[in-house]
PDB file of N, CA and C in Angstrom:
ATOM      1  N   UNK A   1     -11.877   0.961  27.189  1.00  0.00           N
ATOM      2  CA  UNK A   1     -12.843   2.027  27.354  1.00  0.00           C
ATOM      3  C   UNK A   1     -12.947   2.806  26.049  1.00  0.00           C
ATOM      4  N   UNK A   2     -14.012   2.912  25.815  1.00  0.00           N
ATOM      5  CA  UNK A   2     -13.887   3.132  23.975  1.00  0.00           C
ATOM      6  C   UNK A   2     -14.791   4.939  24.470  1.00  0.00           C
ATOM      7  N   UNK A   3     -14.090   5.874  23.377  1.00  0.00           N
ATOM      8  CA  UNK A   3     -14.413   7.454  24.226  1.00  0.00           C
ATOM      9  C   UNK A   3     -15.279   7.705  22.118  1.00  0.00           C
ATOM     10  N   UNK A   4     -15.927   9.180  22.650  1.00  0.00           N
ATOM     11  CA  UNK A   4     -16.289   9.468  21.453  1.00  0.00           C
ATOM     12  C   UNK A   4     -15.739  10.581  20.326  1.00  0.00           C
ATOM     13  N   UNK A   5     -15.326  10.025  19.236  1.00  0.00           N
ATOM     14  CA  UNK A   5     -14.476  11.370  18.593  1.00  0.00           C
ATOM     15  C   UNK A   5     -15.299  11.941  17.388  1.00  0.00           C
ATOM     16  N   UNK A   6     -15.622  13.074  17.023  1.00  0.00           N
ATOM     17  CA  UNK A   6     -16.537  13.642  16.177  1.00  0.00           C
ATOM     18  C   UNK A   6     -15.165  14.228  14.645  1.00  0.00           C
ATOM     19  N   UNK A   7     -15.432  13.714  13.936  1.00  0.00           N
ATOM     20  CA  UNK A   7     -14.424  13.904  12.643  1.00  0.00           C
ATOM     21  C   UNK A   7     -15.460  14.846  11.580  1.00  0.00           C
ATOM     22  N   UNK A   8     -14.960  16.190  10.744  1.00  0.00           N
ATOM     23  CA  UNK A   8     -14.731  16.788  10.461  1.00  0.00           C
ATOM     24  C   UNK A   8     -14.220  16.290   8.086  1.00  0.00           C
ATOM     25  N   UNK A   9     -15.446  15.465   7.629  1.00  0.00           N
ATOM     26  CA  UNK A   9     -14.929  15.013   6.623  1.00  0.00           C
ATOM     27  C   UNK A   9     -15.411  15.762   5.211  1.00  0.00           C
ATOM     28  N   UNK A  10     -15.284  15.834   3.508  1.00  0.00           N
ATOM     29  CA  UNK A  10     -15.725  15.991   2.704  1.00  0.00           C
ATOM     30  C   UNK A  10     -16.806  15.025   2.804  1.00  0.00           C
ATOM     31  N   UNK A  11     -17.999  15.479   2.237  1.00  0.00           N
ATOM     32  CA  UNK A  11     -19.666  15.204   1.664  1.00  0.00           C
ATOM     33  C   UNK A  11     -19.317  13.856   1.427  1.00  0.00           C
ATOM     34  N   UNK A  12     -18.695  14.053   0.063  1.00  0.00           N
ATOM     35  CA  UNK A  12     -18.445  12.441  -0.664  1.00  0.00           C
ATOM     36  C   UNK A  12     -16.988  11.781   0.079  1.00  0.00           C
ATOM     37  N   UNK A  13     -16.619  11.689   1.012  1.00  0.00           N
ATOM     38  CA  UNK A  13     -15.604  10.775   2.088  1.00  0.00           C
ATOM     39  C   UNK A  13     -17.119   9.918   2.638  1.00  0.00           C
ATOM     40  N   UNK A  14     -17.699  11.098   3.146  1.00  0.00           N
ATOM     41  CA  UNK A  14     -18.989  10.345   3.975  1.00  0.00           C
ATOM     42  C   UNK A  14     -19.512   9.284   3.404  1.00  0.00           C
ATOM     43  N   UNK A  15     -20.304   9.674   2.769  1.00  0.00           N
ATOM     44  CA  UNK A  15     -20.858   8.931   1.446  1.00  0.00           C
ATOM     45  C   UNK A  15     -19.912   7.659   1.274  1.00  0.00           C
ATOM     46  N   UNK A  16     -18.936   7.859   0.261  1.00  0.00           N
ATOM     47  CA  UNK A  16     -17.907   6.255   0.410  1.00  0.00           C
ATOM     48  C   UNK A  16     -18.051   5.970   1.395  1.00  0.00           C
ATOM     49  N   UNK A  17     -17.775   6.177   2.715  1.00  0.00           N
ATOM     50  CA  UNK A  17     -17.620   5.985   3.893  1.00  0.00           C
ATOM     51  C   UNK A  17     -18.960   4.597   4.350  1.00  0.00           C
ATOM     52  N   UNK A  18     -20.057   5.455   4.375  1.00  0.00           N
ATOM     53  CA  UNK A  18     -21.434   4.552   4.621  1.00  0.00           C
ATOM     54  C   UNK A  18     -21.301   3.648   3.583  1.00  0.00           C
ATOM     55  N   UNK A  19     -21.151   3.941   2.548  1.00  0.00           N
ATOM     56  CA  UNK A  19     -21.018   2.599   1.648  1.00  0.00           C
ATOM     57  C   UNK A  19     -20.159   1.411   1.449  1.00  0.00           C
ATOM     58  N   UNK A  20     -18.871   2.236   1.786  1.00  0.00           N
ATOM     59  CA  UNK A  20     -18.240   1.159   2.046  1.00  0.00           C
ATOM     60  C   UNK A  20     -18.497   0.099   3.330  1.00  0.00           C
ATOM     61  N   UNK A  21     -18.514   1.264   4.388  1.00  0.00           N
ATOM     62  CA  UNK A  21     -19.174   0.494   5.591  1.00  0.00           C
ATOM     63  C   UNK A  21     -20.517  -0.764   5.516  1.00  0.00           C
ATOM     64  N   UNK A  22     -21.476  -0.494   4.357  1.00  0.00           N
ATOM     65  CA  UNK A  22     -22.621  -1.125   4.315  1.00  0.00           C
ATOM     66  C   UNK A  22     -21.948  -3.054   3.501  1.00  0.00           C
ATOM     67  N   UNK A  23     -20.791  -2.235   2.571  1.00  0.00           N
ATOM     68  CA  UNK A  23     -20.318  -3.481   2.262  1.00  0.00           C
ATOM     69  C   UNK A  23     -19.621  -4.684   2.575  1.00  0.00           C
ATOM     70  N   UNK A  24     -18.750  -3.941   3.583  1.00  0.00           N
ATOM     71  CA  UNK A  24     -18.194  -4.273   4.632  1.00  0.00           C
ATOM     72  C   UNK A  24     -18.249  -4.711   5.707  1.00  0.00           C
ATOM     73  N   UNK A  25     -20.260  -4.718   5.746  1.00  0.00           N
ATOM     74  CA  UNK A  25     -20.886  -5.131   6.726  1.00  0.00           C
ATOM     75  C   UNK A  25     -19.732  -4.610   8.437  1.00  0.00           C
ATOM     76  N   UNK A  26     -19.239  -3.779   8.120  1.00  0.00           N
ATOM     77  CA  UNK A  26     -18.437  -3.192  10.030  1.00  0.00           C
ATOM     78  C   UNK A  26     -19.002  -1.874   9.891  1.00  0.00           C
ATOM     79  N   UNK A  27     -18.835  -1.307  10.959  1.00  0.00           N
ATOM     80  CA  UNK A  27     -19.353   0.178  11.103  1.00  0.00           C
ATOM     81  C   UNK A  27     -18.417   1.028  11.231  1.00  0.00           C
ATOM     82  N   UNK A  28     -18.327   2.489  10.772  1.00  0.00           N
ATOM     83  CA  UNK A  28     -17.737   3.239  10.315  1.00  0.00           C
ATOM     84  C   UNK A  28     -16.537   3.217  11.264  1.00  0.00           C
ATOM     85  N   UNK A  29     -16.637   3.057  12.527  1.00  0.00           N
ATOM     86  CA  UNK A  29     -15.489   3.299  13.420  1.00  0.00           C
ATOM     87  C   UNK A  29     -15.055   2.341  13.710  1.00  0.00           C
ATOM     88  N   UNK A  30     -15.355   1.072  13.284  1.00  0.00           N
ATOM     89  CA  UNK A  30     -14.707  -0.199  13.391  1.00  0.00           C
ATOM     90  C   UNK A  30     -13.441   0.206  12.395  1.00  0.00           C
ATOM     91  N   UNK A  31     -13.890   0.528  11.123  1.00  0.00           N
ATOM     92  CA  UNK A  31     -12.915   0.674  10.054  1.00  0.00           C
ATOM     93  C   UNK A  31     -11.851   1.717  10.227  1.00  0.00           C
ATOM     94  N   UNK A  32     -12.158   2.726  11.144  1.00  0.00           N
ATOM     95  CA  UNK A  32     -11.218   3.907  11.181  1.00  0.00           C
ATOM     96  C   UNK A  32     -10.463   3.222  12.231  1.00  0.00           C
ATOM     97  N   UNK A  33     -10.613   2.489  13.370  1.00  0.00           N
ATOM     98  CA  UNK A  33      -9.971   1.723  14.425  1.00  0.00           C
ATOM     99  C   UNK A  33      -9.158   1.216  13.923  1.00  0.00           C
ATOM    100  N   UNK A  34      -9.221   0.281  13.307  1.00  0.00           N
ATOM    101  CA  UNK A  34      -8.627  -0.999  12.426  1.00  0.00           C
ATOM    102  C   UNK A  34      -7.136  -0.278  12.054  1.00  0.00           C
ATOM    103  N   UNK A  35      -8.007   1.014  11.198  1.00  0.00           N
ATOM    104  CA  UNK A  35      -6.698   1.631  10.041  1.00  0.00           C
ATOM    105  C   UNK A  35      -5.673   2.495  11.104  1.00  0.00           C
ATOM    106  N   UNK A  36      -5.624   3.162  12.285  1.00  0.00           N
ATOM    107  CA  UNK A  36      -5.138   3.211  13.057  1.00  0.00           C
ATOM    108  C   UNK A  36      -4.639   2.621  13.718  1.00  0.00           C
ATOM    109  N   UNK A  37      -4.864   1.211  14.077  1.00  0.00           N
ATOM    110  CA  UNK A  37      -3.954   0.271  15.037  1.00  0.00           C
ATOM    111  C   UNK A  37      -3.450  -0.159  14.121  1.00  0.00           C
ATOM    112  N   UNK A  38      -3.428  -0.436  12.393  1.00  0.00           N
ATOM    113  CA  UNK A  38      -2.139  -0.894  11.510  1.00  0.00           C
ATOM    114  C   UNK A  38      -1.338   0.405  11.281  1.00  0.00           C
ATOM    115  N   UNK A  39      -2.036   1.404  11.375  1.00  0.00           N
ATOM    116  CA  UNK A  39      -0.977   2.231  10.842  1.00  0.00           C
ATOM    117  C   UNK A  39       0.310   2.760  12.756  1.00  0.00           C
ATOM    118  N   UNK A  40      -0.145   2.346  13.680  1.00  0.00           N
ATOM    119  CA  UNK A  40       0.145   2.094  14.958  1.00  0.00           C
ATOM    120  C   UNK A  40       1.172   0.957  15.186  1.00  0.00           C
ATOM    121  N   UNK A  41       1.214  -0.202  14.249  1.00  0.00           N
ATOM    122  CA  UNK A  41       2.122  -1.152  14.777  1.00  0.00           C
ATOM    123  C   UNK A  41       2.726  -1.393  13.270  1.00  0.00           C
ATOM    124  N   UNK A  42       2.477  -0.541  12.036  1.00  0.00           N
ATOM    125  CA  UNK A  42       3.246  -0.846  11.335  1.00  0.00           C
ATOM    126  C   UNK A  42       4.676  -0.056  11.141  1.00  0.00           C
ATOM    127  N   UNK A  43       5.495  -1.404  10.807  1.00  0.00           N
ATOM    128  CA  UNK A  43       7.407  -0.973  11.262  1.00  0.00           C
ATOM    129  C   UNK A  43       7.726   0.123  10.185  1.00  0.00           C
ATOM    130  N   UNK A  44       7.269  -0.247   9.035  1.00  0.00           N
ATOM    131  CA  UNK A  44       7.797   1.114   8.176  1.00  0.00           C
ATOM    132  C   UNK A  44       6.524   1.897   7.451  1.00  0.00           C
ATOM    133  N   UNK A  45       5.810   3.042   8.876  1.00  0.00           N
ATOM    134  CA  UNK A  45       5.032   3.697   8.423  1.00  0.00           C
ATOM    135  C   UNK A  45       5.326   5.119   6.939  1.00  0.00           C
ATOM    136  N   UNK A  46       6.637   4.965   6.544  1.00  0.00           N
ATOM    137  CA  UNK A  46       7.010   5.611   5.453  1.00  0.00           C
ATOM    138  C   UNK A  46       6.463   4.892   4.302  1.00  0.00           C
ATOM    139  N   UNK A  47       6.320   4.039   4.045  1.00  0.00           N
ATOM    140  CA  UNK A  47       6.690   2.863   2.483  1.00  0.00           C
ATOM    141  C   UNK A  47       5.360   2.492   2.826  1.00  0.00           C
ATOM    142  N   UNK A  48       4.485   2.606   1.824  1.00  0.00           N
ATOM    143  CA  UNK A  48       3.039   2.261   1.433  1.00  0.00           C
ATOM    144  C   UNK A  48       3.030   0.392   1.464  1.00  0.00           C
ATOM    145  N   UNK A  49       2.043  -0.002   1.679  1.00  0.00           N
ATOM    146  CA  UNK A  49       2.259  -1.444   1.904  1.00  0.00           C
ATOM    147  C   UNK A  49       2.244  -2.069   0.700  1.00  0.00           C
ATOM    148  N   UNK A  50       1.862  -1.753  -0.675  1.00  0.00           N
ATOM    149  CA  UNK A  50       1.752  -2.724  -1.916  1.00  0.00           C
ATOM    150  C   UNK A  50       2.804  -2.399  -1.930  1.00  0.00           C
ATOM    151  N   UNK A  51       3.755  -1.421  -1.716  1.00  0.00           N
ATOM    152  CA  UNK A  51       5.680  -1.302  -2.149  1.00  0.00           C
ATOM    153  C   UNK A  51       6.368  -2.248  -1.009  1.00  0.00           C
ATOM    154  N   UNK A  52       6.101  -2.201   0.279  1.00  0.00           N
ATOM    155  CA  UNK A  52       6.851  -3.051   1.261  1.00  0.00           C
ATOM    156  C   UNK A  52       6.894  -4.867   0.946  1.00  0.00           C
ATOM    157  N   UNK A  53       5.717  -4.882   0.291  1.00  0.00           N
ATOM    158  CA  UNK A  53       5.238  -6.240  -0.049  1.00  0.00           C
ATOM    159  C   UNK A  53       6.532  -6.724  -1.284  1.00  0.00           C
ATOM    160  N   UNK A  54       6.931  -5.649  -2.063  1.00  0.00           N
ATOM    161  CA  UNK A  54       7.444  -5.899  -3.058  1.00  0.00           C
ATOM    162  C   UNK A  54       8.956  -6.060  -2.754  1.00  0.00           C
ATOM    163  N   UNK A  55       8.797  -5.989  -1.321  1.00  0.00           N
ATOM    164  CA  UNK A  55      10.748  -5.876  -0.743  1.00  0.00           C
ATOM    165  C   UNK A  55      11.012  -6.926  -0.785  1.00  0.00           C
ATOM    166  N   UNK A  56      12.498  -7.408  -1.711  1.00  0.00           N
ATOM    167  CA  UNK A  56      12.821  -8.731  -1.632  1.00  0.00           C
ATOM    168  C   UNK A  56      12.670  -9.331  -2.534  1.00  0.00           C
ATOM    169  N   UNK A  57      11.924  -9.152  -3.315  1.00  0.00           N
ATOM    170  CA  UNK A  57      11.522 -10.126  -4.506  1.00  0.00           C
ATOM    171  C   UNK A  57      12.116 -10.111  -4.959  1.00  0.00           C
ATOM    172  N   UNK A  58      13.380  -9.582  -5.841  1.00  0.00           N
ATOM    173  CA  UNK A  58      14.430  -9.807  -7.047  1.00  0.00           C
ATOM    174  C   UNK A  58      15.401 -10.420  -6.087  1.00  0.00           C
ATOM    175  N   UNK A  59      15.555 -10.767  -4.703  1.00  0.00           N
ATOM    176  CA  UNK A  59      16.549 -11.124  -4.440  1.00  0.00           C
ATOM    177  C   UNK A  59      17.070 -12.441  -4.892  1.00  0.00           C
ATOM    178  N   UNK A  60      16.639 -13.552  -5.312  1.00  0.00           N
ATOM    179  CA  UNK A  60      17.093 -14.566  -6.011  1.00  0.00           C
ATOM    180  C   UNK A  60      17.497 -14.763  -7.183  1.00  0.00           C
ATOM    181  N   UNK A  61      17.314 -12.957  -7.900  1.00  0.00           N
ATOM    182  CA  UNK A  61      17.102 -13.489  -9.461  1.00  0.00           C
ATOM    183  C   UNK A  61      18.703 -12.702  -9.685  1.00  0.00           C
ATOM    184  N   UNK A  62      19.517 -12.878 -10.417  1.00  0.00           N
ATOM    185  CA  UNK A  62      20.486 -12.881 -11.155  1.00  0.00           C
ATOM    186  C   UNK A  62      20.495 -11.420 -11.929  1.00  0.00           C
ATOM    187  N   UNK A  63      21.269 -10.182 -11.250  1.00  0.00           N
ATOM    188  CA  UNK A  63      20.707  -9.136 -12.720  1.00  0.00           C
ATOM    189  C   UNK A  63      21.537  -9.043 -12.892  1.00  0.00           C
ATOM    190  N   UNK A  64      21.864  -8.618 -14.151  1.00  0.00           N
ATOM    191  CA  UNK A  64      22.920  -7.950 -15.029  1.00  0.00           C
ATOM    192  C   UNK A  64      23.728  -6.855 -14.896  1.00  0.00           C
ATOM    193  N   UNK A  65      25.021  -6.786 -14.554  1.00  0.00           N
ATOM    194  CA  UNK A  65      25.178  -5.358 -14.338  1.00  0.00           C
ATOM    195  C   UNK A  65      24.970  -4.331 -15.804  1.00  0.00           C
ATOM    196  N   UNK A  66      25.617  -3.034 -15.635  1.00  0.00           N
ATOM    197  CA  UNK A  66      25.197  -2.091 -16.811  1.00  0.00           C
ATOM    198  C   UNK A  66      25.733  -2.872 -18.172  1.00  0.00           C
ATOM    199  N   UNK A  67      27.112  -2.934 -17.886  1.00  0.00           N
ATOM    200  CA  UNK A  67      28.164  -3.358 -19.076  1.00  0.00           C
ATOM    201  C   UNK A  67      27.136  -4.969 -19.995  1.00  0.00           C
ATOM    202  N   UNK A  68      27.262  -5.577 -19.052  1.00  0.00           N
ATOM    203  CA  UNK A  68      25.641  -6.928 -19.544  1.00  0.00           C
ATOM    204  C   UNK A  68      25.172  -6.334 -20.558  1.00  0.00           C
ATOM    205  N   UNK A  69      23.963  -5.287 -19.852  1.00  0.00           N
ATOM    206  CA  UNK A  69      22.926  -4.960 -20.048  1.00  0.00           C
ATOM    207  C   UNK A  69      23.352  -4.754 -21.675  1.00  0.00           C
ATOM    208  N   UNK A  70      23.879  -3.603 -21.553  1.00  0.00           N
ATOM    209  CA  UNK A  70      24.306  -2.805 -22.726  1.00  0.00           C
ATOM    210  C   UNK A  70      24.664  -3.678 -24.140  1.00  0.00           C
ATOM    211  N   UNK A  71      25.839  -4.970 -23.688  1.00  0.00           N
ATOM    212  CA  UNK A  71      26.049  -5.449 -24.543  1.00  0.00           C
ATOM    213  C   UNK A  71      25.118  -6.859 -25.148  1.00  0.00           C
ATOM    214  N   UNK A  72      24.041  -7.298 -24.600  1.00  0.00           N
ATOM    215  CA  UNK A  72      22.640  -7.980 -24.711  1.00  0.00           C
ATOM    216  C   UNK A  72      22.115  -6.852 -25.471  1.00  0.00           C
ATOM    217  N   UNK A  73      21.615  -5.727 -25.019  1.00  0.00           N
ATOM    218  CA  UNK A  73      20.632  -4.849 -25.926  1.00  0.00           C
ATOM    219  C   UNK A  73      21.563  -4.761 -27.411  1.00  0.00           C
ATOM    220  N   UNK A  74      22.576  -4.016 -27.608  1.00  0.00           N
ATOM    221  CA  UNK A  74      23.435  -4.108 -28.779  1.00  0.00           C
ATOM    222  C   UNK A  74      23.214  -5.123 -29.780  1.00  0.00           C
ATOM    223  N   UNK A  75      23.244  -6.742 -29.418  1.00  0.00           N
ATOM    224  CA  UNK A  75      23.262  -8.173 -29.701  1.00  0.00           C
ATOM    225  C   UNK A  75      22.606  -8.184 -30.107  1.00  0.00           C
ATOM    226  N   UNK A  76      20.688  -7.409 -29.347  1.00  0.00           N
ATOM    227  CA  UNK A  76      19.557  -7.904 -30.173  1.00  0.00           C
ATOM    228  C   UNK A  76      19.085  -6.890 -30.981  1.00  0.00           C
ATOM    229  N   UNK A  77      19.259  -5.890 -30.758  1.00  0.00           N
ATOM    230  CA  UNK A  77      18.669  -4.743 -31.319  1.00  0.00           C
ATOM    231  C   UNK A  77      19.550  -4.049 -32.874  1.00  0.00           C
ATOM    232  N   UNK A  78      20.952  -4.429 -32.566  1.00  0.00           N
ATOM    233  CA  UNK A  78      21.781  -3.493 -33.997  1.00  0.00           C
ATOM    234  C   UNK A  78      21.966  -4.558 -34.336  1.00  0.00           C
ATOM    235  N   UNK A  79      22.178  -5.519 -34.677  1.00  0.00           N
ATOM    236  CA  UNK A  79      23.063  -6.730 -35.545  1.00  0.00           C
ATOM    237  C   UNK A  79      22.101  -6.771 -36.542  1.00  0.00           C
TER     238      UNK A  79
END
């Protein structure tokens, strides 16, 4: 049962809004739906999604601890 909600936005939100909508070929409340039922079933609504995406990725790679680090930079940089 879909009800009606009247939102309260800046001039130019609107504006993007229809335009994006026109590009997007969906209509304005398709898109506000959408962004509500992800932001509704997503597990870590704290952590922005291009950062959650990024969870994990160094886990295969090999880092250096400090003492490494330090003595690699030394190696290339003062000798």
């Amino acid at each position: 049962m879909n009800k009606k909600l009247t939102l309260n936005l800046d001039a130019n939100i609107i504006d993007f809004a229809h335009s994006y909508s026109k590009k997007a070929n969906k209509p304005i409340s398709k898109i506000i739906e959408n962004y509500f039922i992800e932001l509704k079933t997503k597990s870590t609504p704290d952590i922005p999604k291009e950062v959650a995406e990024l969870c994990g990725i160094l886990k295969e790679i090999n880092i250096p601890d400090k003492k490494e680090l330090r003595r690699q930079f030394h190696e290339d940089h003062l000798d």
